[in-house]
Protein backbone atom coordinates (compact mmCIF):
# COMPACT_ATOMS: atom_id res chain seq x y z
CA UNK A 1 -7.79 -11.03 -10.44
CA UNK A 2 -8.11 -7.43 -8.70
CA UNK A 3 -12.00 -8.62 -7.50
CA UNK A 4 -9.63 -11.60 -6.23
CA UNK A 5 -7.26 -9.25 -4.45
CA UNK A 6 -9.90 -7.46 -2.82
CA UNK A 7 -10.82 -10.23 -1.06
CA UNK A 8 -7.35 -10.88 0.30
CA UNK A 9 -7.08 -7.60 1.54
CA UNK A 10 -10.60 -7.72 3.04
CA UNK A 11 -10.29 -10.60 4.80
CA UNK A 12 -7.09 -8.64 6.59
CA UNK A 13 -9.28 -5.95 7.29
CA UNK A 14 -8.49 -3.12 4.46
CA UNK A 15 -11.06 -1.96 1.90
CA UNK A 16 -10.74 -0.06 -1.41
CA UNK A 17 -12.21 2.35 0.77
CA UNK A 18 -9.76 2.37 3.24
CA UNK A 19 -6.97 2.93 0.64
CA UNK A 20 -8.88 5.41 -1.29
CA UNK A 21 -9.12 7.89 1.72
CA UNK A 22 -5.38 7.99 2.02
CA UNK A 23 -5.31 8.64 -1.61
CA UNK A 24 -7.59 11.43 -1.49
CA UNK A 25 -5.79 12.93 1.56
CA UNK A 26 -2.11 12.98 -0.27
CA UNK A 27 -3.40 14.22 -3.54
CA UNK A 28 -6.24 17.15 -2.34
CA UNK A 29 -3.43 19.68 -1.92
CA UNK A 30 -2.63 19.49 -5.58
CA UNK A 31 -6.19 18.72 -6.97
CA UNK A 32 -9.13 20.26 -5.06
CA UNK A 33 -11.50 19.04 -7.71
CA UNK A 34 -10.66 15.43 -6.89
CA UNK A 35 -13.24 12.85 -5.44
CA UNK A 36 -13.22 9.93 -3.83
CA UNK A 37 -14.49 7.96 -6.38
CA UNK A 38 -11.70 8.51 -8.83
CA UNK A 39 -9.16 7.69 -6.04
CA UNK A 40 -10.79 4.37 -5.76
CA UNK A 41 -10.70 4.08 -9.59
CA UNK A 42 -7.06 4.80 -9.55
CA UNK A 43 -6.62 2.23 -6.22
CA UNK A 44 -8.50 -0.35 -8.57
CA UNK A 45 -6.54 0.45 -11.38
CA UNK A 46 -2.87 0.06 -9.57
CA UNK A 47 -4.21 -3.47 -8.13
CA UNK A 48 -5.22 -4.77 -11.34
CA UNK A 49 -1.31 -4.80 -12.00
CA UNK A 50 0.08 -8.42 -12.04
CA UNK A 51 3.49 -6.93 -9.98
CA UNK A 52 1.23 -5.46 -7.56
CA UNK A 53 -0.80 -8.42 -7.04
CA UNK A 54 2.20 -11.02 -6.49
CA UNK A 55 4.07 -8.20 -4.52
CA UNK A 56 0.44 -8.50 -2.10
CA UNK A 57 -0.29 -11.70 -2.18
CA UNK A 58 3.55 -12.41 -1.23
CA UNK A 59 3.07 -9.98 2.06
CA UNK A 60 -0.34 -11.21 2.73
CA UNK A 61 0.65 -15.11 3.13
CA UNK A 62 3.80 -14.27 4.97
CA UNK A 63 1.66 -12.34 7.77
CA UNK A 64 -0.84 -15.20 7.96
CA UNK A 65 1.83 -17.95 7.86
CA UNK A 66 3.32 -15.82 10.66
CA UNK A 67 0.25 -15.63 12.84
CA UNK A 68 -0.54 -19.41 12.32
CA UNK A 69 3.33 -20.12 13.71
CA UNK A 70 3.97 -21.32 10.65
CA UNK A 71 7.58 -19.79 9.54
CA UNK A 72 11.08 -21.09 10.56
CA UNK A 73 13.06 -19.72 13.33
CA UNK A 74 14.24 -17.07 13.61
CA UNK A 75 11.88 -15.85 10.89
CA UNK A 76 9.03 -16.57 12.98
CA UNK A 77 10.39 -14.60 16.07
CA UNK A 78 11.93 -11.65 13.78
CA UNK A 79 7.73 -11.64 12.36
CA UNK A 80 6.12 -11.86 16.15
CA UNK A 81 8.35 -9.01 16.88
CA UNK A 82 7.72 -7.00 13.79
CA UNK A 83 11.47 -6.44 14.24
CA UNK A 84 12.14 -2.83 13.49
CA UNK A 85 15.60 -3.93 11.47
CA UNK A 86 13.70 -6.39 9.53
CA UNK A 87 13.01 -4.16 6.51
CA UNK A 88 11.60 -6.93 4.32
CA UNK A 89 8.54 -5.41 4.69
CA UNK A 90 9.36 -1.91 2.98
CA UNK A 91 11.23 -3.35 0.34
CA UNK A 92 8.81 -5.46 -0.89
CA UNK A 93 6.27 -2.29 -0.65
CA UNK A 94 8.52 -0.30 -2.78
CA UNK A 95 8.07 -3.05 -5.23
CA UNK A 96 4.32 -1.23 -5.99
CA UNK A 97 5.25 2.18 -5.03
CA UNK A 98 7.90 2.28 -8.38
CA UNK A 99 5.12 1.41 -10.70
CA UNK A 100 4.25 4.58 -10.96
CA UNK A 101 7.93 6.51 -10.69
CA UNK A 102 9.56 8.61 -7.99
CA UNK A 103 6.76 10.40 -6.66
CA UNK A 104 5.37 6.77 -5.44
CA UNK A 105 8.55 6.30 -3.86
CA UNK A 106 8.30 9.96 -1.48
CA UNK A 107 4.71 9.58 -0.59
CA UNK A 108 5.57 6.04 0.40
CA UNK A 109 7.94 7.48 3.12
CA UNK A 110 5.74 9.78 4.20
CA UNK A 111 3.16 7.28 4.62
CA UNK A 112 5.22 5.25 6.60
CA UNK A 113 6.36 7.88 9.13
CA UNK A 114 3.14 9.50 9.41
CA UNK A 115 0.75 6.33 8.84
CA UNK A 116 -3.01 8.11 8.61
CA UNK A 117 -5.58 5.76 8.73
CA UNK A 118 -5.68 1.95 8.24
CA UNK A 119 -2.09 2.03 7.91
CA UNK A 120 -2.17 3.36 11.79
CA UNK A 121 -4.75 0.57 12.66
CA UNK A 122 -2.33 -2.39 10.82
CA UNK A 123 0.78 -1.30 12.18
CA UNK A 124 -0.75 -1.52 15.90
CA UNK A 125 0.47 -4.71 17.89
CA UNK A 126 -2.71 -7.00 18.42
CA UNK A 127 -4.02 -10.28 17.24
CA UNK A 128 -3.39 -10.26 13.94
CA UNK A 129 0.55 -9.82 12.18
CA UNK A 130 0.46 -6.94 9.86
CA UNK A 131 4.87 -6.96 9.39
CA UNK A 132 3.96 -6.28 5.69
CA UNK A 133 0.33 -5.42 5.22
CA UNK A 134 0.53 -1.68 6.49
CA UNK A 135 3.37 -0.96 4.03
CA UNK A 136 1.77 -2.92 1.16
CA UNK A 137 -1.34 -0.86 1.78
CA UNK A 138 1.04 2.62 2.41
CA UNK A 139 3.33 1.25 -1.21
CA UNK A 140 -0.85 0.62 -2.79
CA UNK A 141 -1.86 4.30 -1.66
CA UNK A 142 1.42 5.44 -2.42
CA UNK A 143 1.20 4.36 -6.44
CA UNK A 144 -2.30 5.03 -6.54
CA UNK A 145 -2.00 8.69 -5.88
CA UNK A 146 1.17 8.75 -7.86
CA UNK A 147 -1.30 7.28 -10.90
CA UNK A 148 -3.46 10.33 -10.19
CA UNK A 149 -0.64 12.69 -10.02
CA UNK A 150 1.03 11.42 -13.48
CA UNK A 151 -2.72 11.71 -15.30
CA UNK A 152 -3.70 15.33 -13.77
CA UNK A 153 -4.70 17.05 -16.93
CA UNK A 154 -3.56 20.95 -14.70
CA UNK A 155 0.11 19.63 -14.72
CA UNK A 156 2.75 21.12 -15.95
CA UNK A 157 3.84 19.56 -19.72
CA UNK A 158 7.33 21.55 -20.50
CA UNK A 159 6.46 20.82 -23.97
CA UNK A 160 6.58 16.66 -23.28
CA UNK A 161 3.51 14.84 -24.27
């Protein structure tokens, strides 16, 4: 189902890619020896999750229903806007972001403040409704570098396995 979820998020306009560069960016500090390729791994690996994929899919088909005019009022209005009191949005994203603990949860609001990259590009007003997208994508990054931070082997154990 991930090869599945690809294609929804394609057809919005993110890549693996996409995702993978803000993973590399968060967790370079930490792990210099990191590449790209095992950030998309680790992007891969957080959207073969069933949670994460109905958490997406859930986002996804709201934003599309929205831009088709498709939701009641005032939903439809509160969506058009991408009313900042809405909220919706980031707690469905912190739905992903907790699958991999805490440190999901903190690069998540960084992500959201700062929003690097595609995140940037959804969250600007346009054509297209991206109320949930750029969080999903920011809660996606978010977990996926938390994956990478959880599995790097330079960590420090304090005796726990």
């Amino acid at each position: 189902m991930a090869s599945e979820m690809e294609k929804w998020l394609e057809r919005r306009g993110v890549t693996v890619g996409d995702v993978a560069d803000i993973v590399w960016t968060l967790q370079l500090p930490y792990n210099p020896d990191l590449t790209l390729q095992e950030c998309e791994e680790s992007v891969l690996a957080v959207l073969n999750k069933r949670e994460v994929q109905y958490v997406l899919f859930t986002g996804i088909a709201l934003d599309e229903l929205a831009e088709r005019k498709l939701l009641p009022e005032p939903l439809q209005a509160i969506m058009e806007a991408d009313e900042s009191l809405y909220g919706v949005d980031e707690t469905l994203a912190m739905g992903i972001t907790n699958v991999y603990g805490m440190i999901g949860l903190t690069s998540f609001g960084y992500l959201d403040k700062v929003k690097p990259g595609i995140i940037r590009k959804l969250n600007e007003k346009g054509r297209h409704v991206h109320v949930f997208l750029d969080d999903l994508v920011a809660g996606l990054a978010a977990a996926a570098s938390a994956r990478i931070a959880h599995q790097d082997p330079k960590a420090n154990r304090y005796g726990l396995s």
